[in-house]
N, C-alpha and C. Protein backbone atom coordinates (compact mmCIF):
# COMPACT_ATOMS: atom_id res chain seq x y z
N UNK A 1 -74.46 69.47 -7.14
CA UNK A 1 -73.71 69.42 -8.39
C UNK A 1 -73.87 68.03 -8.96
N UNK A 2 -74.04 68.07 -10.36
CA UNK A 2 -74.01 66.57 -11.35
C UNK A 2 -72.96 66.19 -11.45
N UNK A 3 -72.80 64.87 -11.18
CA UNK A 3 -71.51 64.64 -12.01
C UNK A 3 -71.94 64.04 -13.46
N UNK A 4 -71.01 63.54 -14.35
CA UNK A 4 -71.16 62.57 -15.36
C UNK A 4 -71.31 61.53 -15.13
N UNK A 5 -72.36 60.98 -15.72
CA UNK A 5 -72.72 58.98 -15.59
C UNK A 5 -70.76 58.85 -15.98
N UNK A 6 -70.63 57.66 -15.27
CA UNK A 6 -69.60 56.68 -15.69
C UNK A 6 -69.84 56.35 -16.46
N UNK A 7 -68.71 55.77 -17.67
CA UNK A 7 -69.43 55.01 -19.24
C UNK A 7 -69.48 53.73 -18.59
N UNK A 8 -70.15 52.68 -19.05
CA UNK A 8 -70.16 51.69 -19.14
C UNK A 8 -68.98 50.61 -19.09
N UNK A 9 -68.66 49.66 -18.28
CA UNK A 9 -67.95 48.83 -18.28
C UNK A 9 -67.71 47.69 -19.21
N UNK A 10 -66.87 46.95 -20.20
CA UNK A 10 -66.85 46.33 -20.97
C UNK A 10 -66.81 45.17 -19.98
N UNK A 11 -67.43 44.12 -20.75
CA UNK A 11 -67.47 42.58 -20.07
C UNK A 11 -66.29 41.66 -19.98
N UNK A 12 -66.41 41.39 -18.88
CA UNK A 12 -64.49 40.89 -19.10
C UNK A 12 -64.76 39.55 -19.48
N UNK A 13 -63.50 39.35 -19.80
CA UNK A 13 -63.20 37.87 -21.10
C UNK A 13 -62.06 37.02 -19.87
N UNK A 14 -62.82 35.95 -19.67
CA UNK A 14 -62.07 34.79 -19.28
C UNK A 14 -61.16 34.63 -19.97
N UNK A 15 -59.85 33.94 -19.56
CA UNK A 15 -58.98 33.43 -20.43
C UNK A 15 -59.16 31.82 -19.89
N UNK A 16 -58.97 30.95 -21.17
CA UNK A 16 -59.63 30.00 -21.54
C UNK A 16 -58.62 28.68 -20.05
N UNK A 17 -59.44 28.01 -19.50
CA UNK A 17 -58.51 26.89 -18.59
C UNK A 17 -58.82 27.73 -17.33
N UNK A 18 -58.75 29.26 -17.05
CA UNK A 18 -58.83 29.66 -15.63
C UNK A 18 -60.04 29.62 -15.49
N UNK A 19 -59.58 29.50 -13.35
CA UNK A 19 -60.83 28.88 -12.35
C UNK A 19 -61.70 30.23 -12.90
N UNK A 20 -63.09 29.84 -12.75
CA UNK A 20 -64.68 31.01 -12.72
C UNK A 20 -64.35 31.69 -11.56
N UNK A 21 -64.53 33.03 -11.74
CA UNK A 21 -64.78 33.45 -10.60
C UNK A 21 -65.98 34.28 -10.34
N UNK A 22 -66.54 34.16 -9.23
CA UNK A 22 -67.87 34.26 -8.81
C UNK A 22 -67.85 35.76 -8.36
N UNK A 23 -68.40 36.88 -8.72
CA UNK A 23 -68.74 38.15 -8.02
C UNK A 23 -69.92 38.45 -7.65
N UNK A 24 -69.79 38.71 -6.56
CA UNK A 24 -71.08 38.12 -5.46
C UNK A 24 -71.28 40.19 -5.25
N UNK A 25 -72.43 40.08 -4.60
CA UNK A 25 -73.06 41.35 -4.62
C UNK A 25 -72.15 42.38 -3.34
N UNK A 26 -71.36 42.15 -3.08
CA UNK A 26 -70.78 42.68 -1.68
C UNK A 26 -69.41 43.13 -2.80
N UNK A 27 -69.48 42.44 -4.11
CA UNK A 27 -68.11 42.80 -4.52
C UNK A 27 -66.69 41.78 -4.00
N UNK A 28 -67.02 41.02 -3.43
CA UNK A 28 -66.27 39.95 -2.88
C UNK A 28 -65.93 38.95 -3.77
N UNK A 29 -64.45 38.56 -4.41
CA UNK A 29 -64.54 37.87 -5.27
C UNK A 29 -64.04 35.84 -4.61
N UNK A 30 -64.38 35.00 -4.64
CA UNK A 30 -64.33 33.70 -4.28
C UNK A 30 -63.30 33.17 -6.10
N UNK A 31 -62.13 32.38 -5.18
CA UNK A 31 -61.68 31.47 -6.34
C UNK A 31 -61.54 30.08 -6.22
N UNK A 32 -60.60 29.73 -6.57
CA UNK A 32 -60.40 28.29 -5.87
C UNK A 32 -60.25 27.89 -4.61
N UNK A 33 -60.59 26.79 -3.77
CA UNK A 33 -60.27 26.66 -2.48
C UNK A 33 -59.04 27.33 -1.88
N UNK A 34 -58.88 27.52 -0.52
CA UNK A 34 -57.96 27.66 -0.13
C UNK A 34 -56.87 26.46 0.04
N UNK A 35 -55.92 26.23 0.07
CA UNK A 35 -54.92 25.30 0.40
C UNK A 35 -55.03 25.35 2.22
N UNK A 36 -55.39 23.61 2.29
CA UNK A 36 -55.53 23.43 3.86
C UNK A 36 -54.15 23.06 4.10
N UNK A 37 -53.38 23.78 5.52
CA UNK A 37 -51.68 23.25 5.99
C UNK A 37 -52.25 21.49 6.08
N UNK A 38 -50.97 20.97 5.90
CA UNK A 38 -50.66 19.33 5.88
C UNK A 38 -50.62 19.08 7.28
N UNK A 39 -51.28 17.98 7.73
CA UNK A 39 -51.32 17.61 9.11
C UNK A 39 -49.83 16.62 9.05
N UNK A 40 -49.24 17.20 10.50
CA UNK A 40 -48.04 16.31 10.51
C UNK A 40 -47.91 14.83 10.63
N UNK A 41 -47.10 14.43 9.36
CA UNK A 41 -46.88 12.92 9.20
C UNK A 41 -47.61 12.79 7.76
N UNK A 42 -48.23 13.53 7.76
CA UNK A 42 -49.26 13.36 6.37
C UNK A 42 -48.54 13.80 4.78
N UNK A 43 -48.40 13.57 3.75
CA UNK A 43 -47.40 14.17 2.62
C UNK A 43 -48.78 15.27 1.95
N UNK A 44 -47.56 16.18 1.48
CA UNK A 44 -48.77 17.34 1.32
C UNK A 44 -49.05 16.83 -0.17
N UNK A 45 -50.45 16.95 -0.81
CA UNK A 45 -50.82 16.68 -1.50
C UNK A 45 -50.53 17.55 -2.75
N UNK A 46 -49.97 18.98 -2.65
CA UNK A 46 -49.80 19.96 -3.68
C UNK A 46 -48.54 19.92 -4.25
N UNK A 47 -47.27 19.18 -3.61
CA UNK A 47 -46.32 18.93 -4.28
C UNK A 47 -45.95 18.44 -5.57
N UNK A 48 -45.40 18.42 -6.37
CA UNK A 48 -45.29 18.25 -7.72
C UNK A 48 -44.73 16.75 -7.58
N UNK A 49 -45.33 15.92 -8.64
CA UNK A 49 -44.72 14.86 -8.55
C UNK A 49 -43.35 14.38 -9.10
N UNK A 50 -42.60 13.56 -8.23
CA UNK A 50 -41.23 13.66 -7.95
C UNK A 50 -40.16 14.36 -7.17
N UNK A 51 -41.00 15.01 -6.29
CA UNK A 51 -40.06 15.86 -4.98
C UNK A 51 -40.10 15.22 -4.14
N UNK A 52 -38.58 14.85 -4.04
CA UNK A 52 -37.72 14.16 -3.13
C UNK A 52 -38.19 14.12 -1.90
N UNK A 53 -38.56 13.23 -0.89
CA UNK A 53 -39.13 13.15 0.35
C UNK A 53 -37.75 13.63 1.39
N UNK A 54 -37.66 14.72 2.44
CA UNK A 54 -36.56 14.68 3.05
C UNK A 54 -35.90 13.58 3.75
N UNK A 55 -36.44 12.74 3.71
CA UNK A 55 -35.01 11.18 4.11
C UNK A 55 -34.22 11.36 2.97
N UNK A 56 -35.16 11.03 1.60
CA UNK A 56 -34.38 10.26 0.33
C UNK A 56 -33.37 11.76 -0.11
N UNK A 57 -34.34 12.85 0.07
CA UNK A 57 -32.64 13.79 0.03
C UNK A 57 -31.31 14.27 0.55
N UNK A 58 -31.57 13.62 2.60
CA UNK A 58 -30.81 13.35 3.09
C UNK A 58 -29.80 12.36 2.47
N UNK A 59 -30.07 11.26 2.11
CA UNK A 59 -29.60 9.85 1.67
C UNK A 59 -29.04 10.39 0.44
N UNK A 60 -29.69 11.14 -0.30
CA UNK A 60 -28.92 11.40 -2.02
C UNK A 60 -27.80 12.56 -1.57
N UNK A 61 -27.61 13.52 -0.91
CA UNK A 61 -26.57 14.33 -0.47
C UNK A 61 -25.20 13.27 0.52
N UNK A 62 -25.59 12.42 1.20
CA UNK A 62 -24.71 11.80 1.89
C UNK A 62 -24.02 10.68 0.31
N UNK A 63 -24.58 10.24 -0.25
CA UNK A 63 -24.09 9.49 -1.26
C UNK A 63 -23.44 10.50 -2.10
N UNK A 64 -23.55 11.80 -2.59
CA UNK A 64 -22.61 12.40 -3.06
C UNK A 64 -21.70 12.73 -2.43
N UNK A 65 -21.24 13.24 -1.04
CA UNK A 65 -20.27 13.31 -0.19
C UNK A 65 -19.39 12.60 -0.24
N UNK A 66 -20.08 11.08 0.10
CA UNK A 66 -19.17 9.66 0.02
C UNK A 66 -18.58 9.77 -1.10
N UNK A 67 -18.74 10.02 -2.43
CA UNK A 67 -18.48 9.79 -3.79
C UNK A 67 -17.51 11.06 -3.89
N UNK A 68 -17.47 12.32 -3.73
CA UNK A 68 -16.54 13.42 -3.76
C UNK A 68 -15.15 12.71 -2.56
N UNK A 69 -15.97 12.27 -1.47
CA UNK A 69 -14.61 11.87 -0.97
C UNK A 69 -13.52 10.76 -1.59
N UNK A 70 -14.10 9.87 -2.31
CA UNK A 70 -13.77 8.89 -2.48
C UNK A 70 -13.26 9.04 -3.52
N UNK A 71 -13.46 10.23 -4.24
CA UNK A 71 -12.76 10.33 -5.56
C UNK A 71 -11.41 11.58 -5.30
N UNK A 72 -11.71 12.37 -3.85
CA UNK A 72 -10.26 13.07 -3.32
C UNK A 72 -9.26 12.12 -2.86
N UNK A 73 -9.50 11.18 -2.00
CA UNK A 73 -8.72 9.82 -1.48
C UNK A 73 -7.98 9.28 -2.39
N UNK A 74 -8.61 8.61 -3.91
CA UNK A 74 -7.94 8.61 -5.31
C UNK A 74 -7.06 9.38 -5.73
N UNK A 75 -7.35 10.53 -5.59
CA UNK A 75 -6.61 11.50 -6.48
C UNK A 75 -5.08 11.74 -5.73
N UNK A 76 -5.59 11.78 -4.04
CA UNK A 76 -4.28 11.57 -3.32
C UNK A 76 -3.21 10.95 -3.22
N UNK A 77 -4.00 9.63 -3.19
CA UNK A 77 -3.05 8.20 -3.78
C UNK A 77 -2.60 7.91 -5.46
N UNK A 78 -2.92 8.90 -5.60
CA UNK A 78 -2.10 9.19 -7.20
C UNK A 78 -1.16 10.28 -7.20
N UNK A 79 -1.63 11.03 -6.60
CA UNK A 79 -0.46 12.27 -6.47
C UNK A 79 0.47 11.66 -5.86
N UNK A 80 0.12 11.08 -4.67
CA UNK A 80 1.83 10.64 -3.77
C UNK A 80 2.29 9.27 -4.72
N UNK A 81 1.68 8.39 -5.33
CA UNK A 81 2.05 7.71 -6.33
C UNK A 81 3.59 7.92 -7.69
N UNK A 82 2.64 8.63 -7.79
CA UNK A 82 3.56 9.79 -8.72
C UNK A 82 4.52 10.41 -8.43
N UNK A 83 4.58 10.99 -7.42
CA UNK A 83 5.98 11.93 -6.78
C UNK A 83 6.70 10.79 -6.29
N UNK A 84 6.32 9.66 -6.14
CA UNK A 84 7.19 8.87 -5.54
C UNK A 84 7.83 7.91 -6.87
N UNK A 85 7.57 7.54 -8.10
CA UNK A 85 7.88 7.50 -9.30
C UNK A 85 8.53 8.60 -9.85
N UNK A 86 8.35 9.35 -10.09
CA UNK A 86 9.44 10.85 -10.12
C UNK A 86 10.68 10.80 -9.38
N UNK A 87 10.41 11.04 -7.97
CA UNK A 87 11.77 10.16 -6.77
C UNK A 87 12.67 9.04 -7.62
N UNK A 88 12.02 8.34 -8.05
CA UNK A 88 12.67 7.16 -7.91
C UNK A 88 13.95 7.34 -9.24
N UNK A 89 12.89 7.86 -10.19
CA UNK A 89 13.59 7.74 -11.78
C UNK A 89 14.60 8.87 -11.51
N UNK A 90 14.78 10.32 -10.83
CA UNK A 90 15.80 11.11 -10.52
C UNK A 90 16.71 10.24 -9.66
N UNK A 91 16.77 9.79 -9.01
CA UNK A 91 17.79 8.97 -7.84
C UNK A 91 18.27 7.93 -9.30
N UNK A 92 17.42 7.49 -9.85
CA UNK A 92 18.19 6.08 -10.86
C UNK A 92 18.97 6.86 -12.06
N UNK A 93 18.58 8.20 -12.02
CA UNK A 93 18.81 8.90 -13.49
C UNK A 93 20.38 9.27 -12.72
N UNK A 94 20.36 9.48 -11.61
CA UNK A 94 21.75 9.83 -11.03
C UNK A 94 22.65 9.03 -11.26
N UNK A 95 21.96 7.71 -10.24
CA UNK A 95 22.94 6.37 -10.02
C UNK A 95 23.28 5.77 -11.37
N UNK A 96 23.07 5.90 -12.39
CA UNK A 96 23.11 5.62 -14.11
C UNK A 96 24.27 5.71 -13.95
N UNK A 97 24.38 7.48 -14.07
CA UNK A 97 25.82 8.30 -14.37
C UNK A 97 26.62 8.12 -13.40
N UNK A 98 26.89 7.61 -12.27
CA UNK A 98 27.84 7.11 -11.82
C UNK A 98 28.00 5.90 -12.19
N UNK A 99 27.97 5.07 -12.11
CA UNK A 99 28.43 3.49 -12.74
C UNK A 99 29.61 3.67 -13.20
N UNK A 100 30.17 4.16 -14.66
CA UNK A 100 31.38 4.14 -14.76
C UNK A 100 32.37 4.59 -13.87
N UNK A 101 32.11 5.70 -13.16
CA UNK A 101 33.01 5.76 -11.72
C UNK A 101 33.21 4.59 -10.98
N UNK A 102 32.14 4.04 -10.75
CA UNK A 102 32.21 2.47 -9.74
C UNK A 102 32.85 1.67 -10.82
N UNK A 103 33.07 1.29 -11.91
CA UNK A 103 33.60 0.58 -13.01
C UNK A 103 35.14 1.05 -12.72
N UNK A 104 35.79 2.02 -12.69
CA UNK A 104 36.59 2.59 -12.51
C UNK A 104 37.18 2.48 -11.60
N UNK A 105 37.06 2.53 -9.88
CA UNK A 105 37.08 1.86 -8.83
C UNK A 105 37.62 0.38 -9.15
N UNK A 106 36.42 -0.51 -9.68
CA UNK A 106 37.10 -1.58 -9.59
C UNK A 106 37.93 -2.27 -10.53
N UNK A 107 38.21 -1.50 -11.84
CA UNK A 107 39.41 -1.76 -12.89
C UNK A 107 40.45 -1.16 -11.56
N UNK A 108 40.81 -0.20 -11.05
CA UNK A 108 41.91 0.20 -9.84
C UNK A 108 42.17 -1.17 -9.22
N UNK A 109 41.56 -1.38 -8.29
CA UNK A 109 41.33 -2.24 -7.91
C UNK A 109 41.99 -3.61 -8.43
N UNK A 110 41.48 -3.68 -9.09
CA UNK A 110 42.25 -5.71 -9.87
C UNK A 110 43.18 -5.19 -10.65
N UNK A 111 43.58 -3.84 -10.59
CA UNK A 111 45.43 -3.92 -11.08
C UNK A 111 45.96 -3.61 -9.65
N UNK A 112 45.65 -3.29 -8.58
CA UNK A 112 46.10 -2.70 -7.77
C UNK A 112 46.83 -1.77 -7.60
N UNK A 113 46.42 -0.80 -8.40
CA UNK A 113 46.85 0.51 -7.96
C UNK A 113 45.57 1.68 -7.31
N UNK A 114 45.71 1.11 -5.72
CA UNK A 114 45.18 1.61 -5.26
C UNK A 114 45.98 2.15 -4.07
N UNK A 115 45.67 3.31 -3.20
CA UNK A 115 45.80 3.16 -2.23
C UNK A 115 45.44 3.68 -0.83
N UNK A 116 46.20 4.28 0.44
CA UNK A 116 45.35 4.59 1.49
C UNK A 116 44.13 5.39 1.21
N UNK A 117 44.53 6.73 0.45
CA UNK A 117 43.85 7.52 0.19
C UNK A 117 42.61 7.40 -0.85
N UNK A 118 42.60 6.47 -1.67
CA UNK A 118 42.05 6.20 -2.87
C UNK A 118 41.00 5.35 -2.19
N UNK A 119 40.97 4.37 -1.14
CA UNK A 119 40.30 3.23 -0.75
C UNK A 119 39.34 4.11 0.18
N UNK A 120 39.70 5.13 0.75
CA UNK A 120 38.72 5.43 1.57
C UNK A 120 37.61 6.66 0.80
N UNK A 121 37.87 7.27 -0.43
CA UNK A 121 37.48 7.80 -0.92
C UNK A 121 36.60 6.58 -1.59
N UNK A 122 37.30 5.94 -2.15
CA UNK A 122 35.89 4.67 -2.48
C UNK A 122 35.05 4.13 -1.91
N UNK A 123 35.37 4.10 -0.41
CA UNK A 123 34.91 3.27 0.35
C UNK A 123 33.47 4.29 0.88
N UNK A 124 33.81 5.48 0.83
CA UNK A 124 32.68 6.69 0.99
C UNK A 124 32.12 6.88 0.22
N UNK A 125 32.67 6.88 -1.55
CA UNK A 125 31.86 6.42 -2.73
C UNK A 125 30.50 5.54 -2.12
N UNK A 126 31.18 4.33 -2.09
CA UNK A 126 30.15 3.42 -2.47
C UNK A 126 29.25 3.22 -0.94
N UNK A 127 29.15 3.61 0.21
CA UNK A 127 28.71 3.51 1.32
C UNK A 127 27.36 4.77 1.10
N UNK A 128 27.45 5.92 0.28
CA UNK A 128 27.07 6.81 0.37
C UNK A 128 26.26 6.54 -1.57
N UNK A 129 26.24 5.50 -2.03
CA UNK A 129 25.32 5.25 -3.20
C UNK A 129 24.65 3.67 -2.66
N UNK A 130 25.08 3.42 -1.56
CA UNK A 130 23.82 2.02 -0.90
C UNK A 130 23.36 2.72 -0.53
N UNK A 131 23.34 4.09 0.44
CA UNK A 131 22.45 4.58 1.29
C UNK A 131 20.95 5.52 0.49
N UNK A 132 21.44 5.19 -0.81
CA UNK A 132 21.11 5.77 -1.74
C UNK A 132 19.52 5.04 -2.09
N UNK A 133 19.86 3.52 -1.95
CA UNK A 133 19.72 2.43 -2.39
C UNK A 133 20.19 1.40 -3.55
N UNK A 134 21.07 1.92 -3.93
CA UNK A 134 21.82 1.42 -4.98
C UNK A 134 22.21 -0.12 -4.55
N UNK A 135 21.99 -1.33 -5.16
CA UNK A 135 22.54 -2.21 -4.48
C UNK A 135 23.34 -3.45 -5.98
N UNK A 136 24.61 -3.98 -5.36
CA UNK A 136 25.28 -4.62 -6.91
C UNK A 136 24.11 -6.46 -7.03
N UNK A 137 24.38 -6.38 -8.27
CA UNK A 137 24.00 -7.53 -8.99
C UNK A 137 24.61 -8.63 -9.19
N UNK A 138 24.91 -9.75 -9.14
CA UNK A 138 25.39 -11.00 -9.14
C UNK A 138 26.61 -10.90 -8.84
N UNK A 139 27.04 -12.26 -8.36
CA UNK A 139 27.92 -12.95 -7.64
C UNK A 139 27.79 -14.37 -7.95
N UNK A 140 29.73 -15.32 -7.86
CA UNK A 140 30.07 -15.97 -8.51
C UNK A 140 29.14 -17.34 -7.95
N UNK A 141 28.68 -17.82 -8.50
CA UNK A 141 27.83 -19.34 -8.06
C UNK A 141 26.14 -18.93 -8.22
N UNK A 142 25.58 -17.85 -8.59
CA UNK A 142 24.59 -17.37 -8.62
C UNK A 142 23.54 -18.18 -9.88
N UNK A 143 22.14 -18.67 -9.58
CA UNK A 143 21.71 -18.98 -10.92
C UNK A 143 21.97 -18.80 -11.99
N UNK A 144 21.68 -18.75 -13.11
CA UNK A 144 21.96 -17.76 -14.15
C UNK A 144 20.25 -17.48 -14.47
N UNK A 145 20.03 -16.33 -14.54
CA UNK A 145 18.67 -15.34 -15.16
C UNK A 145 18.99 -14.19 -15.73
N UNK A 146 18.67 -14.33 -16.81
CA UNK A 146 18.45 -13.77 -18.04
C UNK A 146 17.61 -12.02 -18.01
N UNK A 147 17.06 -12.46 -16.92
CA UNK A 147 16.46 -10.98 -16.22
C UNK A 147 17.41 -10.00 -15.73
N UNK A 148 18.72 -10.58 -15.29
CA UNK A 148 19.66 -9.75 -14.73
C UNK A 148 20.81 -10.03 -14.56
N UNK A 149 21.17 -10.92 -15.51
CA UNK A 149 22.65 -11.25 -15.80
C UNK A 149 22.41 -11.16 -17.65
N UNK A 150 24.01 -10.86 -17.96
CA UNK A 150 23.88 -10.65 -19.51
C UNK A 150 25.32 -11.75 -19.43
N UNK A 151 24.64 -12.82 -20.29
CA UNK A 151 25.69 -14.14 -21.05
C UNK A 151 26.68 -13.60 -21.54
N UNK A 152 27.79 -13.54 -21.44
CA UNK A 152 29.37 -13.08 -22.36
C UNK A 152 29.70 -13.94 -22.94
N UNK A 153 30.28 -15.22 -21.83
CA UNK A 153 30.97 -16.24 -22.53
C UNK A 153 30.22 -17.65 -21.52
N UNK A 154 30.23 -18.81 -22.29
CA UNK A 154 29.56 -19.81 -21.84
C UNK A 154 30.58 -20.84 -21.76
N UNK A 155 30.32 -22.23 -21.28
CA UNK A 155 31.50 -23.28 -20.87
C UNK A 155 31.00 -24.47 -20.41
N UNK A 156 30.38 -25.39 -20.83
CA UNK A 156 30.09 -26.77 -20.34
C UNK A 156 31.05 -26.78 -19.30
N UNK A 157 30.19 -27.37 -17.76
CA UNK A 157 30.79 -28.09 -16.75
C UNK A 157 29.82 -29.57 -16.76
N UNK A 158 30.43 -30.35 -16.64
CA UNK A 158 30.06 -31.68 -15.97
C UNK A 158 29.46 -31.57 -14.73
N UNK A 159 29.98 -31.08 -13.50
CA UNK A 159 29.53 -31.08 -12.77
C UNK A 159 28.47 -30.15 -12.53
N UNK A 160 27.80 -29.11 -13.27
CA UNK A 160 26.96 -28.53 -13.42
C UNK A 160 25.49 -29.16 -13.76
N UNK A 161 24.04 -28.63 -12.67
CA UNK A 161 22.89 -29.60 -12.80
C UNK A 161 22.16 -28.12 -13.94
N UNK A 162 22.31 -26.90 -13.67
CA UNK A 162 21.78 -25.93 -13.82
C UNK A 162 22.76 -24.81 -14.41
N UNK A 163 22.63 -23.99 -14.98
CA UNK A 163 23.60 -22.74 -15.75
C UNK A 163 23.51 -21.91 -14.45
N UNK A 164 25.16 -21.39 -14.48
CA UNK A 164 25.21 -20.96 -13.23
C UNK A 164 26.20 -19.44 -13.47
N UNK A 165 26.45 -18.68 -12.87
CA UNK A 165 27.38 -17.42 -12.89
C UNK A 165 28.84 -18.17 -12.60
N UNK A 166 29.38 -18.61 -13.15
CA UNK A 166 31.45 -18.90 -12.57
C UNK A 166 31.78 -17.38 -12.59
N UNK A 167 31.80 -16.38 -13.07
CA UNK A 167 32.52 -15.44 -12.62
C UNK A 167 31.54 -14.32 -13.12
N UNK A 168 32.14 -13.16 -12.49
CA UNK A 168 31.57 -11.72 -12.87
C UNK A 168 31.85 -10.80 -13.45
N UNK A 169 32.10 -10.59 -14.56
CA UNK A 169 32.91 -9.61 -15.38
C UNK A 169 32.60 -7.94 -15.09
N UNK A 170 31.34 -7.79 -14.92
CA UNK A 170 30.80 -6.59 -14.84
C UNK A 170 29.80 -6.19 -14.40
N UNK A 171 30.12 -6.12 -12.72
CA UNK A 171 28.82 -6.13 -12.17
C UNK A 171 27.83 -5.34 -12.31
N UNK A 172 26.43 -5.53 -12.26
CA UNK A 172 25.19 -4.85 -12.73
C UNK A 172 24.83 -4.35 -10.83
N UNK A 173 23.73 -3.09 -11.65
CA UNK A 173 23.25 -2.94 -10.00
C UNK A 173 21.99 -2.61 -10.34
N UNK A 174 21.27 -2.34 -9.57
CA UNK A 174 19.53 -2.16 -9.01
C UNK A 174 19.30 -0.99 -7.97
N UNK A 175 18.00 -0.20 -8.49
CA UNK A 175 17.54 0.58 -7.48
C UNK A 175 16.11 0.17 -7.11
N UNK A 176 15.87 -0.65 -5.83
CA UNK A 176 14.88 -1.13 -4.84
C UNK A 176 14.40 -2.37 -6.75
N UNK A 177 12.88 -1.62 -7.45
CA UNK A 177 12.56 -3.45 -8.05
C UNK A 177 13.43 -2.62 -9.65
N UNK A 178 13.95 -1.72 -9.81
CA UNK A 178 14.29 -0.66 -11.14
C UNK A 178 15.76 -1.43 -11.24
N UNK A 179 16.23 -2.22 -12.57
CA UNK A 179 17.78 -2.96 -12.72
C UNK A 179 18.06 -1.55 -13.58
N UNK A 180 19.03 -0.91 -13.33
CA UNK A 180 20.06 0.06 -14.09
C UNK A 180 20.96 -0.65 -15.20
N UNK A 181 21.16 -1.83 -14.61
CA UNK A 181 21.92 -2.57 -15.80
C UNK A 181 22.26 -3.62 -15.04
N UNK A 182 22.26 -4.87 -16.33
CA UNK A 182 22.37 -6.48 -16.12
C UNK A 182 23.80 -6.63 -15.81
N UNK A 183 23.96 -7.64 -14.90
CA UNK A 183 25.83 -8.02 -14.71
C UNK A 183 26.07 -8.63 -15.59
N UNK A 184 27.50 -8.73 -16.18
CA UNK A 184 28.25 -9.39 -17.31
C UNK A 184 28.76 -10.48 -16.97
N UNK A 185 28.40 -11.90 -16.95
CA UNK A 185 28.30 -13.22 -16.40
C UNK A 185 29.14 -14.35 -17.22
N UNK A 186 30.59 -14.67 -16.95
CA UNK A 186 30.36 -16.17 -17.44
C UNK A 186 29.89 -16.88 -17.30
N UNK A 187 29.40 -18.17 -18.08
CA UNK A 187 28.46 -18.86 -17.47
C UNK A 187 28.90 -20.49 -17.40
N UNK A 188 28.65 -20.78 -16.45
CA UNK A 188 29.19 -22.56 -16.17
C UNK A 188 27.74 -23.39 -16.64
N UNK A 189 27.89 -23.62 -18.01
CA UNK A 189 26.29 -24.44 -18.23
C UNK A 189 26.87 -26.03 -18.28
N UNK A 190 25.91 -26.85 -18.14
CA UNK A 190 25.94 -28.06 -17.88
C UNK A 190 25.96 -28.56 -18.74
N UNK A 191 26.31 -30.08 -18.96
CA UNK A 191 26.33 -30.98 -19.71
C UNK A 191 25.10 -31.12 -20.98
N UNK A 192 25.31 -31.46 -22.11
CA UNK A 192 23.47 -31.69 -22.55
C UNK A 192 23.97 -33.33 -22.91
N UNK A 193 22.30 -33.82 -22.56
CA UNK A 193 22.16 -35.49 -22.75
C UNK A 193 22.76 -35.83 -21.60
N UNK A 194 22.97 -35.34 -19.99
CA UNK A 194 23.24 -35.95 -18.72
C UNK A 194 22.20 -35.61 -18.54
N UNK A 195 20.77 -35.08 -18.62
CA UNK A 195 19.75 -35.46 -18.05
C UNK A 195 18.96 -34.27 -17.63
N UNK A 196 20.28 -32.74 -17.49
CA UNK A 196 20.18 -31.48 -17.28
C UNK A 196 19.64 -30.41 -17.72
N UNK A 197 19.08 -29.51 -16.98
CA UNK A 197 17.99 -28.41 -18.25
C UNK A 197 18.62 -27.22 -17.70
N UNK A 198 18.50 -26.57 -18.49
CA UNK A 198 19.28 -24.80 -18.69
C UNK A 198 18.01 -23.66 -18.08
């Protein structure tokens, strides 16, 4: 039996930049070399230039690690930062609103109408707002600063080198470096033209 001739094969078309390839009579087609494996220690030559040698990407992953940690460590010491500023301003936002109670206490007090019962209720008052940290502000002979005493009334002494607290009208208090309010201070200031500075 005949078969039909095959038609004819059209000539194939290179596309322009690709390797020749050689068709050899066996039908065997040859292209570019083969890629020889890299002898160890040797850098392979087919890599693209700029791929990271495995040290230097060891080294660039450990430097981001360091840097993620170092920026969680931060963030920690800001969080507990913060909650501990929060702490502080609720405890002072408290101790505020008591003050006039402690004001109150001690108007009792310098009329003396106080008594068994009243003193120990104060005395638990105020034992239980140090523990707090609440602590009072000036006392009589004290510098005078302007940071935490408030001037009422003033009074040349002679014997005065420096402006000083003579008495306390209204004591101020503090929570740890936070002043809630300045004490109300007379003040014993010194002579001027004896030689003395304020």
């Amino acid at each position: 039996m005949n078969h039909p001739a095959e038609p004819p094969r059209p000539p194939r078309r290179e596309r322009p930049g690709a390797p020749a390839v050689v068709v050899l009579s066996d039908r065997r087609r040859t292209g570019p070399p083969a890629l020889t494996p890299r002898a160890p220690g040797r850098p392979d030559r087919t890599e693209p230039p700029g791929t990271p040698e495995p040290g230097g990407l060891l080294a660039e992953r450990t430097a981001d690690l360091q840097r993620v940690k170092a920026e969680y460590d931060n963030y920690r010491k800001r969080v507990r930062r913060d909650r501990l500023a929060v702490g502080e301003a609720a405890v002072s936002n408290v101790l505020s609103g008591l003050l006039p109670v402690l004001d109150a206490v001690d108007a009792a007090r310098a009329l003396g109408e106080t008594g068994e019962g009243f003193e120990a209720v104060a005395r638990l008052l105020e034992s239980r707002l140090a523990a707090l940290g609440l602590e009072p502000v000036g006392e009589p002979g004290d510098p005078f600063d302007p940071l935490v005493h408030e001037a009422v009334t003033s009074a040349p002494d002679p014997l005065r080198t420096t402006a000083t607290c003579a008495r306390i009208l209204r004591p101020g208090y503090r929570v740890g470096s936070r002043l809630l309010r300045p004490a109300q201070v007379a003040v014993a200031a010194p002579v001027i033209g004896r030689g003395a500075h304020t």
